[in-house]
Protein backbone atom coordinates (compact mmCIF):
# COMPACT_ATOMS: atom_id res chain seq x y z
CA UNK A 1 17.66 80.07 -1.70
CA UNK A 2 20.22 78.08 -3.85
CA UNK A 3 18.95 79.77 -6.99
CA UNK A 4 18.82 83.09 -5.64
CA UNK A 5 22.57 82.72 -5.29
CA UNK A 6 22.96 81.35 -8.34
CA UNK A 7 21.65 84.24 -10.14
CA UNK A 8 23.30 86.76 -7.46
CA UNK A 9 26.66 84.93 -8.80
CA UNK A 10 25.83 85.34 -12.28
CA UNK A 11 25.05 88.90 -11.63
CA UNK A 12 28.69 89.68 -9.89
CA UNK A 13 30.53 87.39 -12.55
CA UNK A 14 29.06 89.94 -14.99
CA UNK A 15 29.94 92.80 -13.11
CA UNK A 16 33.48 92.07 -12.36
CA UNK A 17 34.67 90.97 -15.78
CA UNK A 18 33.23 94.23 -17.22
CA UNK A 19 34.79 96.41 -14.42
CA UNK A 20 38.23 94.70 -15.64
CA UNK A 21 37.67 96.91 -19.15
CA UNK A 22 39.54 96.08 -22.21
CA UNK A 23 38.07 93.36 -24.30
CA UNK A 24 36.36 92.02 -20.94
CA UNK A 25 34.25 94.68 -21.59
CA UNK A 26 32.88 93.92 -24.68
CA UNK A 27 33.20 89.80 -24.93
CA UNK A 28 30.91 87.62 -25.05
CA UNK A 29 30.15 86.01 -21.49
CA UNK A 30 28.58 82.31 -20.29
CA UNK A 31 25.87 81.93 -17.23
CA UNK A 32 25.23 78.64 -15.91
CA UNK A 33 21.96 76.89 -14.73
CA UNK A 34 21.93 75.88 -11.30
CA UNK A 35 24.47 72.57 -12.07
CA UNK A 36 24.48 73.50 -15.52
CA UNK A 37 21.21 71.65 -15.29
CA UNK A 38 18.85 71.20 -18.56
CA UNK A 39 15.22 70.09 -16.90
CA UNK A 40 15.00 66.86 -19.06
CA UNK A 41 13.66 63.96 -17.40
CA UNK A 42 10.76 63.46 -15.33
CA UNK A 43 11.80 61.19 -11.82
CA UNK A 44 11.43 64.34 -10.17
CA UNK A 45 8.95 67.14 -10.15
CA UNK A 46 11.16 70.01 -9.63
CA UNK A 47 13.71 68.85 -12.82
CA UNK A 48 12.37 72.28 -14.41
CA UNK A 49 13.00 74.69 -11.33
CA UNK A 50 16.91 75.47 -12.65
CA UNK A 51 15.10 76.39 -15.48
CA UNK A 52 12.20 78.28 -14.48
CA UNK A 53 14.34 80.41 -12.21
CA UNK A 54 17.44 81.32 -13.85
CA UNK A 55 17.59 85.30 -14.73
CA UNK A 56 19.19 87.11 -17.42
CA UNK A 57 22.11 88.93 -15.56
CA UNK A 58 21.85 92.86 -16.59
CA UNK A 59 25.05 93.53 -18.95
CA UNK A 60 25.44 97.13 -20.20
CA UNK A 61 26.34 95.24 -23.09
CA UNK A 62 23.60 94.14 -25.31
CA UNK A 63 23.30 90.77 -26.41
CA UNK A 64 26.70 89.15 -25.20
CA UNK A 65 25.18 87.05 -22.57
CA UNK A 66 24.80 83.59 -23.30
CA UNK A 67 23.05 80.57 -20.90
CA UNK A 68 24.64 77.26 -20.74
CA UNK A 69 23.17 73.94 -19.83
CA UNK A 70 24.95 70.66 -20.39
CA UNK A 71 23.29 66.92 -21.65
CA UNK A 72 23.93 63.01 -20.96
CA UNK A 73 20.77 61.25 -21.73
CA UNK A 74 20.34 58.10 -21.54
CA UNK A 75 20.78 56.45 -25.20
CA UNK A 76 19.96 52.46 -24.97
CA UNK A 77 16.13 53.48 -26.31
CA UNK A 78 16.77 56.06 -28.95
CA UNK A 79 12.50 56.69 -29.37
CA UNK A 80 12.45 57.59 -25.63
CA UNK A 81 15.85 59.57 -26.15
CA UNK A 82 14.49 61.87 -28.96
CA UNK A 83 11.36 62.32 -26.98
CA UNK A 84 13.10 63.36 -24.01
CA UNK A 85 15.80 65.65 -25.50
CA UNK A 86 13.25 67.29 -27.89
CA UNK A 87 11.24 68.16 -24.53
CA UNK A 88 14.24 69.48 -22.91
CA UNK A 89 15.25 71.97 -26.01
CA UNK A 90 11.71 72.82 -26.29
CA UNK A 91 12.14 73.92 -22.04
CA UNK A 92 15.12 76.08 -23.39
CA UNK A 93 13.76 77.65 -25.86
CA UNK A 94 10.19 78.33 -23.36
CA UNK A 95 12.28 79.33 -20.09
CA UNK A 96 16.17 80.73 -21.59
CA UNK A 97 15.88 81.77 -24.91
CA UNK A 98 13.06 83.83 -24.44
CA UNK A 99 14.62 86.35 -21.90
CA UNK A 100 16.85 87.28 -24.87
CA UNK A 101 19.86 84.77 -24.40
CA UNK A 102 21.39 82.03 -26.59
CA UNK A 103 21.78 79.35 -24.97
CA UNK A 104 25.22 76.47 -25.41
CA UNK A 105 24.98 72.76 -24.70
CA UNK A 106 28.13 73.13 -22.98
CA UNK A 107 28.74 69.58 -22.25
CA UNK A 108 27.17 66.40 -24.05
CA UNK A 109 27.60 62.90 -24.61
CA UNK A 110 25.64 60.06 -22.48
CA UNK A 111 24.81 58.46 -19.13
CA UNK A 112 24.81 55.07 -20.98
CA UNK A 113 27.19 52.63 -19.94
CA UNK A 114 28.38 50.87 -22.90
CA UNK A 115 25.94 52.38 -25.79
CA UNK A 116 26.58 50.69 -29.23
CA UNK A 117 28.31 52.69 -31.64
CA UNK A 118 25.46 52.40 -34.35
CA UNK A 119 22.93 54.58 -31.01
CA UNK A 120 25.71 56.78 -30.32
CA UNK A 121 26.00 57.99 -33.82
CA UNK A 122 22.51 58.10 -34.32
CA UNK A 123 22.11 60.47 -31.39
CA UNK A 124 25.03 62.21 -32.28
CA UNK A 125 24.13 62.44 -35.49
CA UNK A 126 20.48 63.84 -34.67
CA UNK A 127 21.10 66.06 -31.67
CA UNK A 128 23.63 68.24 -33.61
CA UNK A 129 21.02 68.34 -36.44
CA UNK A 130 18.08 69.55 -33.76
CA UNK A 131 20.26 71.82 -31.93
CA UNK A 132 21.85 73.66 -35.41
CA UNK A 133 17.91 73.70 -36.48
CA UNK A 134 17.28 75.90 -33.28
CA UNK A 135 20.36 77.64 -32.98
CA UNK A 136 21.50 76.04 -30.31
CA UNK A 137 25.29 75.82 -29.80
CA UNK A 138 26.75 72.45 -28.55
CA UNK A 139 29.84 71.35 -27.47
CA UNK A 140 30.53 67.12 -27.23
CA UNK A 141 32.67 66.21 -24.30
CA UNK A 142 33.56 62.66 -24.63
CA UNK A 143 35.17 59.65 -26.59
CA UNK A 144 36.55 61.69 -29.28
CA UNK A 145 39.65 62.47 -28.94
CA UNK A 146 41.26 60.79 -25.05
CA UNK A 147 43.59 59.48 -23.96
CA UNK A 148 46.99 59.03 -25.70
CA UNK A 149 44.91 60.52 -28.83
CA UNK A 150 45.53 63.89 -27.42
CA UNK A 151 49.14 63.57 -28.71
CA UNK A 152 48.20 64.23 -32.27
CA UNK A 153 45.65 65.33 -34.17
CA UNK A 154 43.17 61.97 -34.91
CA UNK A 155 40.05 60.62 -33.47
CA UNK A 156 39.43 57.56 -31.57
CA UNK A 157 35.98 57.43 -32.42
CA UNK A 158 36.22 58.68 -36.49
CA UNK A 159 32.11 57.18 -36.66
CA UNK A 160 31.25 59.67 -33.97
CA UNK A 161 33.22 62.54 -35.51
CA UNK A 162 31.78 61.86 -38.62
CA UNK A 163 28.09 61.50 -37.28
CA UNK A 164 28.52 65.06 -35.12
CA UNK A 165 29.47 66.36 -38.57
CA UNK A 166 27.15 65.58 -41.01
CA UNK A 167 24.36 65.82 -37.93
CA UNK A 168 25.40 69.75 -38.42
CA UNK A 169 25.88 70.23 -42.04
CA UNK A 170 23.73 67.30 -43.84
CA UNK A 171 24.35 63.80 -44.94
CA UNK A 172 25.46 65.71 -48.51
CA UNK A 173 28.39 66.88 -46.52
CA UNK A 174 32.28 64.77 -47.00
CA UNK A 175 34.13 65.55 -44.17
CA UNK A 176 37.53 64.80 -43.47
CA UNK A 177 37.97 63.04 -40.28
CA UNK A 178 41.91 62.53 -39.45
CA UNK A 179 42.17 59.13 -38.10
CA UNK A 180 45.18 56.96 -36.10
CA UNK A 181 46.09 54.87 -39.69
CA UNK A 182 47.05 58.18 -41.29
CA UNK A 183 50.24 58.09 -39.09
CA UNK A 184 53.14 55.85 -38.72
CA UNK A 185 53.50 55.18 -35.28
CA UNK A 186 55.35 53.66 -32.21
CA UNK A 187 53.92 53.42 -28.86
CA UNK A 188 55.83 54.05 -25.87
CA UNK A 189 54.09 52.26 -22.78
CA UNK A 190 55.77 52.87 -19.27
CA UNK A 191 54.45 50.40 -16.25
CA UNK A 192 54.22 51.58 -13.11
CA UNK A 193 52.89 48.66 -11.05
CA UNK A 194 53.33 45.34 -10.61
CA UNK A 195 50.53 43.09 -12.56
CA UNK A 196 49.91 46.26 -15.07
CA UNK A 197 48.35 46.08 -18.58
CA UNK A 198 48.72 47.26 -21.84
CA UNK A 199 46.09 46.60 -24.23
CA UNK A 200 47.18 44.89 -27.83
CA UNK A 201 43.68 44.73 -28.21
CA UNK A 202 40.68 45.44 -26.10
CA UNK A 203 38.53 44.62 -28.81
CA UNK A 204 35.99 41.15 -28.82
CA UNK A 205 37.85 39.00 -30.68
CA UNK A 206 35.52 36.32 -33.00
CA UNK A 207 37.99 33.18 -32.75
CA UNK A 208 36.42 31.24 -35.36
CA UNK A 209 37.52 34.54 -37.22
CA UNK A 210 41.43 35.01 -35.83
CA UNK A 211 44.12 32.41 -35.14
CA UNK A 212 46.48 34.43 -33.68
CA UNK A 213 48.04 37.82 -32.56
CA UNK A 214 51.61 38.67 -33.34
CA UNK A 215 53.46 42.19 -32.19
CA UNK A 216 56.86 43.74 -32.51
CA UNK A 217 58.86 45.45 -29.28
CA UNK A 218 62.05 47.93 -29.64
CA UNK A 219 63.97 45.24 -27.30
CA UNK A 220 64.06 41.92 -26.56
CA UNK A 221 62.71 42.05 -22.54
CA UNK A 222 64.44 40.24 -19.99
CA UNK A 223 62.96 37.03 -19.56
CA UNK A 224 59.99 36.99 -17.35
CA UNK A 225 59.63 40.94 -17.68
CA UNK A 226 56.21 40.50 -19.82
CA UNK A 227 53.60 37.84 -20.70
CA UNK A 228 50.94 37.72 -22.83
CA UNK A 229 47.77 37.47 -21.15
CA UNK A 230 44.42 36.79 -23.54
CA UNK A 231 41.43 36.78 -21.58
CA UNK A 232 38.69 34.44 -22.73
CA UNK A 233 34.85 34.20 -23.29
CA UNK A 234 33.52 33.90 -19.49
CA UNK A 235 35.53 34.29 -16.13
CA UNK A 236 38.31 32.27 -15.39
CA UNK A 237 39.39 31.68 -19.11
CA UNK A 238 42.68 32.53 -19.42
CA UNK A 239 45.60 31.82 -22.05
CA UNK A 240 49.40 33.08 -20.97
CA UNK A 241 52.67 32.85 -22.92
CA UNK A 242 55.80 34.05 -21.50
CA UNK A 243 57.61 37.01 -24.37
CA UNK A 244 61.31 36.26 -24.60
CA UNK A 245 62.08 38.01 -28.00
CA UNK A 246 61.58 41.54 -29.90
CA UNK A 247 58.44 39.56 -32.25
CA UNK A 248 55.96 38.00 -30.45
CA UNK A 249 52.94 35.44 -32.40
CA UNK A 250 50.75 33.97 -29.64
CA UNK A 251 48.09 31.63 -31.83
CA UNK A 252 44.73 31.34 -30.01
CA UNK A 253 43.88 28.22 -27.95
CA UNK A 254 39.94 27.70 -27.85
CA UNK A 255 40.13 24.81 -25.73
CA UNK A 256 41.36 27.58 -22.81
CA UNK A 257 39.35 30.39 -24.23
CA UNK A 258 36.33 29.37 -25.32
CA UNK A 259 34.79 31.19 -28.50
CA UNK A 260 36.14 34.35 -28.01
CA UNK A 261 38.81 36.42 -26.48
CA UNK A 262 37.65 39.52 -24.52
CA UNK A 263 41.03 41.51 -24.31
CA UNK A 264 44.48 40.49 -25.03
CA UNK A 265 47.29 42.12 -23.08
CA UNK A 266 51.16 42.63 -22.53
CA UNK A 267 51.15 42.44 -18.34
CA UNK A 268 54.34 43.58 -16.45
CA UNK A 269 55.47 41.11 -14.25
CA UNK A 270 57.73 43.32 -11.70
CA UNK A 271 57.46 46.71 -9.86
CA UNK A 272 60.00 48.96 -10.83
CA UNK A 273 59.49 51.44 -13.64
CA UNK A 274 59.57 49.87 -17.05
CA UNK A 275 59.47 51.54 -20.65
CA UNK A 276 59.18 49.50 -23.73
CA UNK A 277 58.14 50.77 -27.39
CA UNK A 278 55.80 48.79 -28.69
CA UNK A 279 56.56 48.87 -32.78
CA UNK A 280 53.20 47.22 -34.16
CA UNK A 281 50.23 44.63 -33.27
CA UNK A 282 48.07 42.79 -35.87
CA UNK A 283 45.76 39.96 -35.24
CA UNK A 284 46.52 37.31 -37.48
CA UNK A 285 42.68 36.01 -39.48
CA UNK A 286 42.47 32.84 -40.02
CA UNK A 287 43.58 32.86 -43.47
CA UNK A 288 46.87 34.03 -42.61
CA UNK A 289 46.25 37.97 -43.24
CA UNK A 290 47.29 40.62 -40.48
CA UNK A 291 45.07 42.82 -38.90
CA UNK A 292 46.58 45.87 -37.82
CA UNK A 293 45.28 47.20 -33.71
CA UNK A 294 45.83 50.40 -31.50
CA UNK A 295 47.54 49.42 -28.42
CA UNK A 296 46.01 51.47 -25.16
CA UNK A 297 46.48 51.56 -21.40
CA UNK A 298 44.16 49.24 -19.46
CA UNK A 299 45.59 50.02 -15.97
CA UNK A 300 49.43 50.85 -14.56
CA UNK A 301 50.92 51.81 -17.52
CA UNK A 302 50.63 55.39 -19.45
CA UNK A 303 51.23 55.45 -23.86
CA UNK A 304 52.82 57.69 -25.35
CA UNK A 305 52.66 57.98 -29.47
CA UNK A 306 55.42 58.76 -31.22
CA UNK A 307 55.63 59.85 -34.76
CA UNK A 308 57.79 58.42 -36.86
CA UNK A 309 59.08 60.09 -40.02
């Protein structure tokens, strides 16, 4: 059956990376689960079986064999979350760890949709704690560092960073987490479609708080190239103004938008490729201070951060 084969393939990945000799024969090695699956959960009565019958592949090497499972629970209800993960790394530790393996967390993060920031750090924060408490290696996979992040060394989620960090070494702990402000930067945005989006901000934005948004391009666009487009509180609340020079300040109309704007944008207007450098956006409070924000692609357009000095 399926994990038969599984453990036949574990078996013969063992085998040939040893047969390959040098420091193949020696290094460490990682066996999945069927689907690199951890038996949490309980909508099914066979969530477990992965578990139950995975085998410790025999290695002429002792002790270099480690199991790997990976983790996305569900987040929204953090009482049900810690219940449910502590049963799953209590399943490890019963059906993996004892046949003489460690076992990795390979992959984690969450199912959840849109999880607050305050649950995700609190799970973050508590998982790597639990899993360092049981020697349990684990490996996040998502919203730390994507996107156009990946072009220098910063965070988009610092909080999470932070949280993953002192989960492992204790709240006592002062880590340094590099973040996007430490560097002075342009973005370079490139459309590729007609209609496509850059985000100035895909943040909520509170307009009893903010008045206005202002930015700065490299160029003054030809005229019709690229309009602001603020999207408002509820469907079909729109605000547009046409950019015609290198500084842009678009101050928020409520009567179009409602309480809030949901995402403000720079849309291309044409089809052929297009790159632009986008110097700086700030949203502008309401008592005339600038908030500084992180452009990003919202669809047809890559960014690109550049450096500068």
């Amino acid at each position: 059956g399926a994990y038969q084969a599984i453990n036949d393939y574990a078996q013969s990945f063992i085998d040939v990376v040893r047969a390959t000799g040098g420091n193949n024969a020696v290094r460490n090695l990682v066996v999945n689960t069927y689907g690199a699956c951890n038996g949490a959960g309980d909508w099914n009565p066979h969530l477990q079986d992965p578990l139950k019958n995975m085998k410790m592949p025999v290695d002429k090497v002792k002790d270099h064999i480690l199991f790997q499972v990976h983790s996305y629970p569900m987040i929204d209800d953090l009482t049900a979350m810690e219940r449910e993960v502590t049963q799953m790394l209590d399943d490890l530790e019963t059906y993996l760890v004892s046949q003489g393996g460690p076992v990795i967390v390979g992959e984690w993060g969450t199912f959840s949709e849109n999880p607050t920031l305050e649950n995700y750090c609190h799970y973050a924060r508590w998982f790597a704690g639990e899993c360092k408490r049981r020697g349990i290696g684990t490996f996040h996979w998502m919203n730390l560092s994507d996107g156009m992040y990946r072009s220098i060394p910063c965070f988009n989620s610092p909080e999470l960073a932070e949280a993953i960090v002192k989960g492992y070494h204790g709240d006592g702990f002062t880590p340094v987490i590099p973040v996007i402000e430490d560097y002075n930067l342009d973005y370079q945005v490139t459309y590729r479609d007609l209609w496509s989006e850059l985000n100035l901000t895909e943040s909520s934005t509170d307009l009893s708080q903010y008045k206005g948004i202002t930015f700065e391009l490299d160029q003054t666009p030809s005229a019709g190239l690229l309009d602001v487009k603020i999207y408002g509180e509820s469907e079909g609340k729109e605000q547009h103004q046409k950019v015609s020079d290198s500084t842009t300040t678009v101050m928020f109309d409520a009567s179009q938008l409602g309480a809030k704007a949901n995402r403000i944008t720079l849309q291309y207007m044409n089809s052929t490729l297009f790159t632009i450098t986008v110097k700086s956006v700030c949203l502008i409070r309401k008592d005339g201070t600038q908030e500084p924000c992180t452009p990003s692609a919202f669809w047809g357009c890559e960014v690109q951060l550049i450096v500068i000095g």
